[in-house]
Protein backbone atom coordinates (compact mmCIF):
# COMPACT_ATOMS: atom_id res chain seq x y z
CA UNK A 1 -23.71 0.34 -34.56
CA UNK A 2 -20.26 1.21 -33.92
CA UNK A 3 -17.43 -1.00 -35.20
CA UNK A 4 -15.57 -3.05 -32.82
CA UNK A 5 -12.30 -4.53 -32.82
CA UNK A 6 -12.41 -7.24 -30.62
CA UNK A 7 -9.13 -7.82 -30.16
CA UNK A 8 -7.90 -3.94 -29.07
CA UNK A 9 -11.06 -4.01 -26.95
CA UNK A 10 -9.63 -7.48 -25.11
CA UNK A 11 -5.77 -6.53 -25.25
CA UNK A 12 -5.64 -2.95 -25.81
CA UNK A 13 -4.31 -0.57 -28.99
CA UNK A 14 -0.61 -1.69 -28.33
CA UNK A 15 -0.17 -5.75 -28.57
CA UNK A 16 3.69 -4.62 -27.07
CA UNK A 17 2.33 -2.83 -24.25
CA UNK A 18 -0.28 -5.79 -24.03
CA UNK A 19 2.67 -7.97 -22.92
CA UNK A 20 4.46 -6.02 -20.79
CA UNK A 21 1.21 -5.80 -18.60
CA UNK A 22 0.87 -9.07 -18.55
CA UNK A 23 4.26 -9.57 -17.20
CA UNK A 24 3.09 -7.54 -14.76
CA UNK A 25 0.22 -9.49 -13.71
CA UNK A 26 2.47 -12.22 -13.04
CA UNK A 27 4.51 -10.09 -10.50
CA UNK A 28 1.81 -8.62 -8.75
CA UNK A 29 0.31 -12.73 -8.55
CA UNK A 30 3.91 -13.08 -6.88
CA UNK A 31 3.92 -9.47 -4.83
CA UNK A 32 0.06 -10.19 -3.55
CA UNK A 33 1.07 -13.93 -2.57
CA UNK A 34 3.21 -11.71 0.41
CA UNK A 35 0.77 -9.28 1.23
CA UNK A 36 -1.28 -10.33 3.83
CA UNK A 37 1.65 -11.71 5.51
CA UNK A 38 3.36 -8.12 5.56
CA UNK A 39 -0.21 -6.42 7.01
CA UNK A 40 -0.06 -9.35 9.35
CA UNK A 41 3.44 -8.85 10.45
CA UNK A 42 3.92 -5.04 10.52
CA UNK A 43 1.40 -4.03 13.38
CA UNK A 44 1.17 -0.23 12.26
CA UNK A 45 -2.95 0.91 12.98
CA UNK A 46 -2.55 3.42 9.59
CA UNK A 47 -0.94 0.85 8.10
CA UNK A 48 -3.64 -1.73 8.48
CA UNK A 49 -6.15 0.57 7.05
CA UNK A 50 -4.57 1.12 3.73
CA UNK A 51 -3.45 -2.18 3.32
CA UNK A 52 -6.63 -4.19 4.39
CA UNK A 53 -9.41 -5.36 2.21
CA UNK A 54 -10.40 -1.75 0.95
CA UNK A 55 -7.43 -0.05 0.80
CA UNK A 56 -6.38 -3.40 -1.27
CA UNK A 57 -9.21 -2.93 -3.81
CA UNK A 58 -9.07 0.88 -4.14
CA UNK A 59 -4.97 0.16 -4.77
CA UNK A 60 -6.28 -2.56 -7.44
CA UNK A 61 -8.87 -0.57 -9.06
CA UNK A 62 -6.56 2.11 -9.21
CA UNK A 63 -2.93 0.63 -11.02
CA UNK A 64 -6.36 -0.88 -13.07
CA UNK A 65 -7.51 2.32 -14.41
CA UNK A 66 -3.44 3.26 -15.37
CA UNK A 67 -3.18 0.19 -17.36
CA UNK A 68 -6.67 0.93 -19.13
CA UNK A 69 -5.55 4.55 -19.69
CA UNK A 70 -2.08 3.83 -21.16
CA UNK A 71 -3.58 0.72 -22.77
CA UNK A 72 -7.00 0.11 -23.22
CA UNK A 73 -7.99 -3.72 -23.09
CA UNK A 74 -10.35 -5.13 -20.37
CA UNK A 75 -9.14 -8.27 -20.50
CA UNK A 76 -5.54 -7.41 -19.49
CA UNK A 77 -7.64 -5.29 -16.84
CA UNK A 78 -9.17 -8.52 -15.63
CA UNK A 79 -5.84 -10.46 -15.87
CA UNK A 80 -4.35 -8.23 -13.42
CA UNK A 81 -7.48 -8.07 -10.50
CA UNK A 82 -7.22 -11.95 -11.16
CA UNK A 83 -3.62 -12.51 -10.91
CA UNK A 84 -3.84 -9.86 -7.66
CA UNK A 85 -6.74 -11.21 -5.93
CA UNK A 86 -5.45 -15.55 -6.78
CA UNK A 87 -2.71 -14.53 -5.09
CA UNK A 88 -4.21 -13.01 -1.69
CA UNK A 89 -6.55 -15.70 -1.60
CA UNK A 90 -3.93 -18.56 -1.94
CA UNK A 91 -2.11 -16.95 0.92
CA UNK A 92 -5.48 -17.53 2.97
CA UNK A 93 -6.10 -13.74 2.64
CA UNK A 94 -9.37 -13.73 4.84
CA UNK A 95 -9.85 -17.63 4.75
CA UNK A 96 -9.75 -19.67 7.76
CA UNK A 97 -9.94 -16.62 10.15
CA UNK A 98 -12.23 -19.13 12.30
CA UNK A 99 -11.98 -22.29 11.27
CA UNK A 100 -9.81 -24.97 9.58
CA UNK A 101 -7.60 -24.53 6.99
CA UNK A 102 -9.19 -25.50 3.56
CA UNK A 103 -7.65 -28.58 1.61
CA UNK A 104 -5.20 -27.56 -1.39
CA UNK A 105 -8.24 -28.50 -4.36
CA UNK A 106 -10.51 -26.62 -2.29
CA UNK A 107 -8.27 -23.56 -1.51
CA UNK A 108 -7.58 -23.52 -5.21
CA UNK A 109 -11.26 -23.47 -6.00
CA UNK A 110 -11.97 -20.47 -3.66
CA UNK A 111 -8.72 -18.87 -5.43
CA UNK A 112 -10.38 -19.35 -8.92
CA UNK A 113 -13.75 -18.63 -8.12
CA UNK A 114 -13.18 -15.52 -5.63
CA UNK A 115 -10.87 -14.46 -8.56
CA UNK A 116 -13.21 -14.34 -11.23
CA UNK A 117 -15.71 -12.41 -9.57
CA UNK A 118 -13.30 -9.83 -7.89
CA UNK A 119 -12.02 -9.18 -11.96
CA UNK A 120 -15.29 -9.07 -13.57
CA UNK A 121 -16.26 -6.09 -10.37
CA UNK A 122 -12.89 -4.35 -9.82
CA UNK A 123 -11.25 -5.26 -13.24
CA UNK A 124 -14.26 -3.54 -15.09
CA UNK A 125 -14.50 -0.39 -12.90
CA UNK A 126 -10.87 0.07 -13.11
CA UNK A 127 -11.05 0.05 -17.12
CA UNK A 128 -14.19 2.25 -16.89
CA UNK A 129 -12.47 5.23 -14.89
CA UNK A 130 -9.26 5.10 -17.30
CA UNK A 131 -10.55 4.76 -20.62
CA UNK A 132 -13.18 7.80 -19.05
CA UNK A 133 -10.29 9.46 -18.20
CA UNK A 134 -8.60 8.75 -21.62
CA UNK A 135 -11.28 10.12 -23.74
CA UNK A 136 -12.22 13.19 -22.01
CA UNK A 137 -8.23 14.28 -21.80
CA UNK A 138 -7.35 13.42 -24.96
């Protein structure tokens, strides 16, 4: 068996760097509340294809796999799909298209729930390419 620091493996090699991501999690939460409303807003057809749903995850998976090549931990990989993704869903990012507005608890709940699986998907491909990337260039 191979010896595993669980720690690097959660945070990455640099606890400094670590942080600084993190930070960054909480501005893309911020930047991602917004983004809908911009795609929404700006009616540009090439525009709406790189900013909808897929262009959004290949985006996420892709400032993922930077932060897992610079870095290395998958939980700071997972903090930043979460923070992304809470923050689409909270500003009804593909909810309520055809129906009623969900309460606040139950908004919240989709938030957390839609979060945590969007992470665990995107978060862990993201680290996959860039620490793949990592080891074979260096």
């Amino acid at each position: 068996m191979f010896p595993v620091d669980t720690q690097a493996l959660l945070l990455g090699e640099d606890q400094k760097r670590a942080r600084q991501w993190s930070i960054g999690a909480g501005i893309l939460f911020v930047l991602s509340l917004f983004y809908f409303a911009v795609v929404r807003t700006v009616d540009i057809p090439l525009l709406d294809t790189v900013l909808w749903w897929q262009g959004y995850a290949v985006l996420l998976t892709s400032f993922v796999a930077v932060q897992a090549y610079s870095n290395g931990g998958i939980g700071v990989s997972w903090l930043l799909v979460f923070a992304a993704v809470a923050g689409v869903i909270l500003n009804f990012g593909g909810i309520a298209l055809t129906g009623a507005k969900p309460g606040l608890l139950l908004l919240i709940g989709y938030a957390f729930v839609g979060s945590t699986v969007v992470a665990a998907i995107l978060g862990t491909l993201g680290f996959g390419i860039g620490t793949v990337v990592r080891r074979i260039t260096g």
